[in-house]
C-alpha atoms as a PDB file:
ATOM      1  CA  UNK A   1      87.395  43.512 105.848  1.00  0.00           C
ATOM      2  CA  UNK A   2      84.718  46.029 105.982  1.00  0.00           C
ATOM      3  CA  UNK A   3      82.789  47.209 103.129  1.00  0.00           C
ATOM      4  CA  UNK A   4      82.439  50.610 102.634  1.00  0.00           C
ATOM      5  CA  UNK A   5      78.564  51.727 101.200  1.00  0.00           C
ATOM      6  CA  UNK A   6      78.001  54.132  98.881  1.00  0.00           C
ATOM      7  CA  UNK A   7      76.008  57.071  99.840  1.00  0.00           C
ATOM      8  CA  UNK A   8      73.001  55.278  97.215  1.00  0.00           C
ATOM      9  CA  UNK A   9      72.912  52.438  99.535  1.00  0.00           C
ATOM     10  CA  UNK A  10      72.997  54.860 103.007  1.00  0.00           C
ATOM     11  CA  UNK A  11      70.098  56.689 101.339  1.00  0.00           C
ATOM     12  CA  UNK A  12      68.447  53.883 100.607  1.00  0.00           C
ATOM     13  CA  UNK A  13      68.350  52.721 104.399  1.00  0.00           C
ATOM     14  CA  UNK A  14      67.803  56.180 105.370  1.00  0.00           C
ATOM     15  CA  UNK A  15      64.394  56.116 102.982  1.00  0.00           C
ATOM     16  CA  UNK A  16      63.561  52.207 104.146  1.00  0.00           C
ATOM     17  CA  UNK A  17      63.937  53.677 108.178  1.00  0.00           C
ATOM     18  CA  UNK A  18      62.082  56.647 107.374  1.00  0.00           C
ATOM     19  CA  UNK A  19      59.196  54.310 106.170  1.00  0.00           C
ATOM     20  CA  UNK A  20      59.522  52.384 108.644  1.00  0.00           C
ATOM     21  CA  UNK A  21      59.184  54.803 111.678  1.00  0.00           C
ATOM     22  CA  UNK A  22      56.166  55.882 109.743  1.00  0.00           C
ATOM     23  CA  UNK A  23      54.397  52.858 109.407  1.00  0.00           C
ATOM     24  CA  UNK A  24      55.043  52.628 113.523  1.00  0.00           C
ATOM     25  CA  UNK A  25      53.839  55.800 114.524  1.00  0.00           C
ATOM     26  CA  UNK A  26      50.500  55.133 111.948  1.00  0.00           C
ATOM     27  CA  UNK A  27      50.195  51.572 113.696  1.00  0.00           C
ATOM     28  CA  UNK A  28      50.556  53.358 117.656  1.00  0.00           C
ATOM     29  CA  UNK A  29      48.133  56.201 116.532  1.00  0.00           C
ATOM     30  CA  UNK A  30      45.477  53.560 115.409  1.00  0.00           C
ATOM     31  CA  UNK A  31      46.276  51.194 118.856  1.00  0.00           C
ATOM     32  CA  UNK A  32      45.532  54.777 120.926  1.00  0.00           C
ATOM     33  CA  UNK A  33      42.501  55.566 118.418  1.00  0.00           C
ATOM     34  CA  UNK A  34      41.322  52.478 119.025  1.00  0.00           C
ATOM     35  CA  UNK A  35      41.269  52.476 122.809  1.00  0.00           C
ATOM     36  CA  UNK A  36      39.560  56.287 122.593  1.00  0.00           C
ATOM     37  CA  UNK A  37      36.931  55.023 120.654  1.00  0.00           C
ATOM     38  CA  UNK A  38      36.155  51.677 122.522  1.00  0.00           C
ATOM     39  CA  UNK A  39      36.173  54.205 126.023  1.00  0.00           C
ATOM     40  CA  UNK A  40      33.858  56.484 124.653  1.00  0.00           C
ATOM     41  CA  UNK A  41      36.737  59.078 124.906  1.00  0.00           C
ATOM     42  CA  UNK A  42      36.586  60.221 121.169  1.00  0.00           C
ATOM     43  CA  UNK A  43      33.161  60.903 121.478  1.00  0.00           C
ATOM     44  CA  UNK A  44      33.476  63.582 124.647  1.00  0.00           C
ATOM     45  CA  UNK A  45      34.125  67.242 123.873  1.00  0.00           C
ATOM     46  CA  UNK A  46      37.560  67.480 125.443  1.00  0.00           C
ATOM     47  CA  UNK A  47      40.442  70.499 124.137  1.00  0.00           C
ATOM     48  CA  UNK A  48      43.496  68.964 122.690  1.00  0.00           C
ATOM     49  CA  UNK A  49      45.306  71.044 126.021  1.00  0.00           C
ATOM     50  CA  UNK A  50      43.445  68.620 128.216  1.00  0.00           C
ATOM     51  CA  UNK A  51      43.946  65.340 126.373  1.00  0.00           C
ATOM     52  CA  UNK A  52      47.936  66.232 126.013  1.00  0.00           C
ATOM     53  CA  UNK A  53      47.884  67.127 129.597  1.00  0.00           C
ATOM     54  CA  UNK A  54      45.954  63.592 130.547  1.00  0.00           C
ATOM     55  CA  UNK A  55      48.050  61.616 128.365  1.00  0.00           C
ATOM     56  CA  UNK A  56      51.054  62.993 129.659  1.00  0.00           C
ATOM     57  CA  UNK A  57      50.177  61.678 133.160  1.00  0.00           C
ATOM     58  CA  UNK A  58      49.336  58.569 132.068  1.00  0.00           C
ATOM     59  CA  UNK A  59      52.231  57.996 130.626  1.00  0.00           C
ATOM     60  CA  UNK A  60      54.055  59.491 133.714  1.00  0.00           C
ATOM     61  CA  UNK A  61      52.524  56.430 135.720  1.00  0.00           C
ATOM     62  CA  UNK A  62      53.851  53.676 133.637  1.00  0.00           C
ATOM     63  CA  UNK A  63      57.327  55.371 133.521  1.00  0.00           C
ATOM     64  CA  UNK A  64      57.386  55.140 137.144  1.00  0.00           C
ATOM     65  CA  UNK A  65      56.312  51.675 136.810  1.00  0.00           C
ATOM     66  CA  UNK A  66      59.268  50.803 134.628  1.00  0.00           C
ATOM     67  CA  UNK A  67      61.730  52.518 136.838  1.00  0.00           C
ATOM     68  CA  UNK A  68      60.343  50.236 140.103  1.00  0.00           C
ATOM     69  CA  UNK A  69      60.777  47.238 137.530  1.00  0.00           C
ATOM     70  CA  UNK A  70      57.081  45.721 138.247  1.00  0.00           C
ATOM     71  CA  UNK A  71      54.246  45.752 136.788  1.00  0.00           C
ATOM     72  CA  UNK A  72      52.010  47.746 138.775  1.00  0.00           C
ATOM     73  CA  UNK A  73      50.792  50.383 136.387  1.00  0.00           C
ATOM     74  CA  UNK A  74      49.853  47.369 134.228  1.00  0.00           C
ATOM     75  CA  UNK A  75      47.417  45.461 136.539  1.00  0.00           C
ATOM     76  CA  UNK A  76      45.894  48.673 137.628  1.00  0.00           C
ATOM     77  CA  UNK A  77      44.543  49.426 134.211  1.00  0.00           C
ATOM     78  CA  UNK A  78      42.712  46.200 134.118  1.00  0.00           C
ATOM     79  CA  UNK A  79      39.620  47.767 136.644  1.00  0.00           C
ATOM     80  CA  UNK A  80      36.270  46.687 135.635  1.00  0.00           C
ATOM     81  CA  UNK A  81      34.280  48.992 133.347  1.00  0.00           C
ATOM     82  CA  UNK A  82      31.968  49.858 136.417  1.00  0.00           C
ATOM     83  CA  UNK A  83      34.518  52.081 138.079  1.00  0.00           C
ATOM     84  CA  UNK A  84      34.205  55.313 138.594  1.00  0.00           C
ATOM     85  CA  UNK A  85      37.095  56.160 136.074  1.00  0.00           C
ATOM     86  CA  UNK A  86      35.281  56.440 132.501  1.00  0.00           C
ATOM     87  CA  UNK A  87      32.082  56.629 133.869  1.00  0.00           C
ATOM     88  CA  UNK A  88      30.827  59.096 131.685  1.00  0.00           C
ATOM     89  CA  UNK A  89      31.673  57.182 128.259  1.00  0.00           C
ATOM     90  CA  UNK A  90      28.797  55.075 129.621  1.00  0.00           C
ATOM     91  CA  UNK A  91      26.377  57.323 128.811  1.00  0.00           C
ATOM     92  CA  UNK A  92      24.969  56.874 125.515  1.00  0.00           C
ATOM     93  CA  UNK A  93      25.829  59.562 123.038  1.00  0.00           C
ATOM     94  CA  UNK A  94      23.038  58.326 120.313  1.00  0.00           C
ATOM     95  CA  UNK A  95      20.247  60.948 121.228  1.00  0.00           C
END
């Protein structure tokens, strides 16, 4: 026999989800600021146009990762820091 809930109790999943989706979206936002900041990315003068667009390709890459059902995508991001991809976040911003 099923239990019916009251709309209290709905709303107070609805609230607890809510809360929950934020505290995801807070804890993805600091994994991404993280990365920026350890690439040198947050430090370059780049318009929020470009970063959208660059993100948006990224993310493009791994999708097309997940449809293939390897890991591809994955293994390529591991390139040592010497290649010419993020070169210029080697440059020291310190003046």
């Amino acid at each position: 026999m099923a239990i019916k809930s009251s709309i209290s109790d709905l709303e107070a999943q609805i609230e607890k989800l809510r809360e929950r989706k934020r505290l995801l979206i807070v804890k993805s936002a600091e994994r991404f600021a993280r990365a920026a900041t350890k690439s040198g990315l947050a430090e370059m003068e780049i318009a929020d146009e470009e970063v959208d667009r660059i993100i948006e390709e990224i993310a493009a890459r791994f999708r097309r990762g997940e449809k293939k059902g390897g890991a591809g995508p994955a293994l390529q991001t591991r390139r040592p820091p010497d290649s010419s991809v993020g070169t210029p976040a080697a440059v020291s911003h310190d003046g």
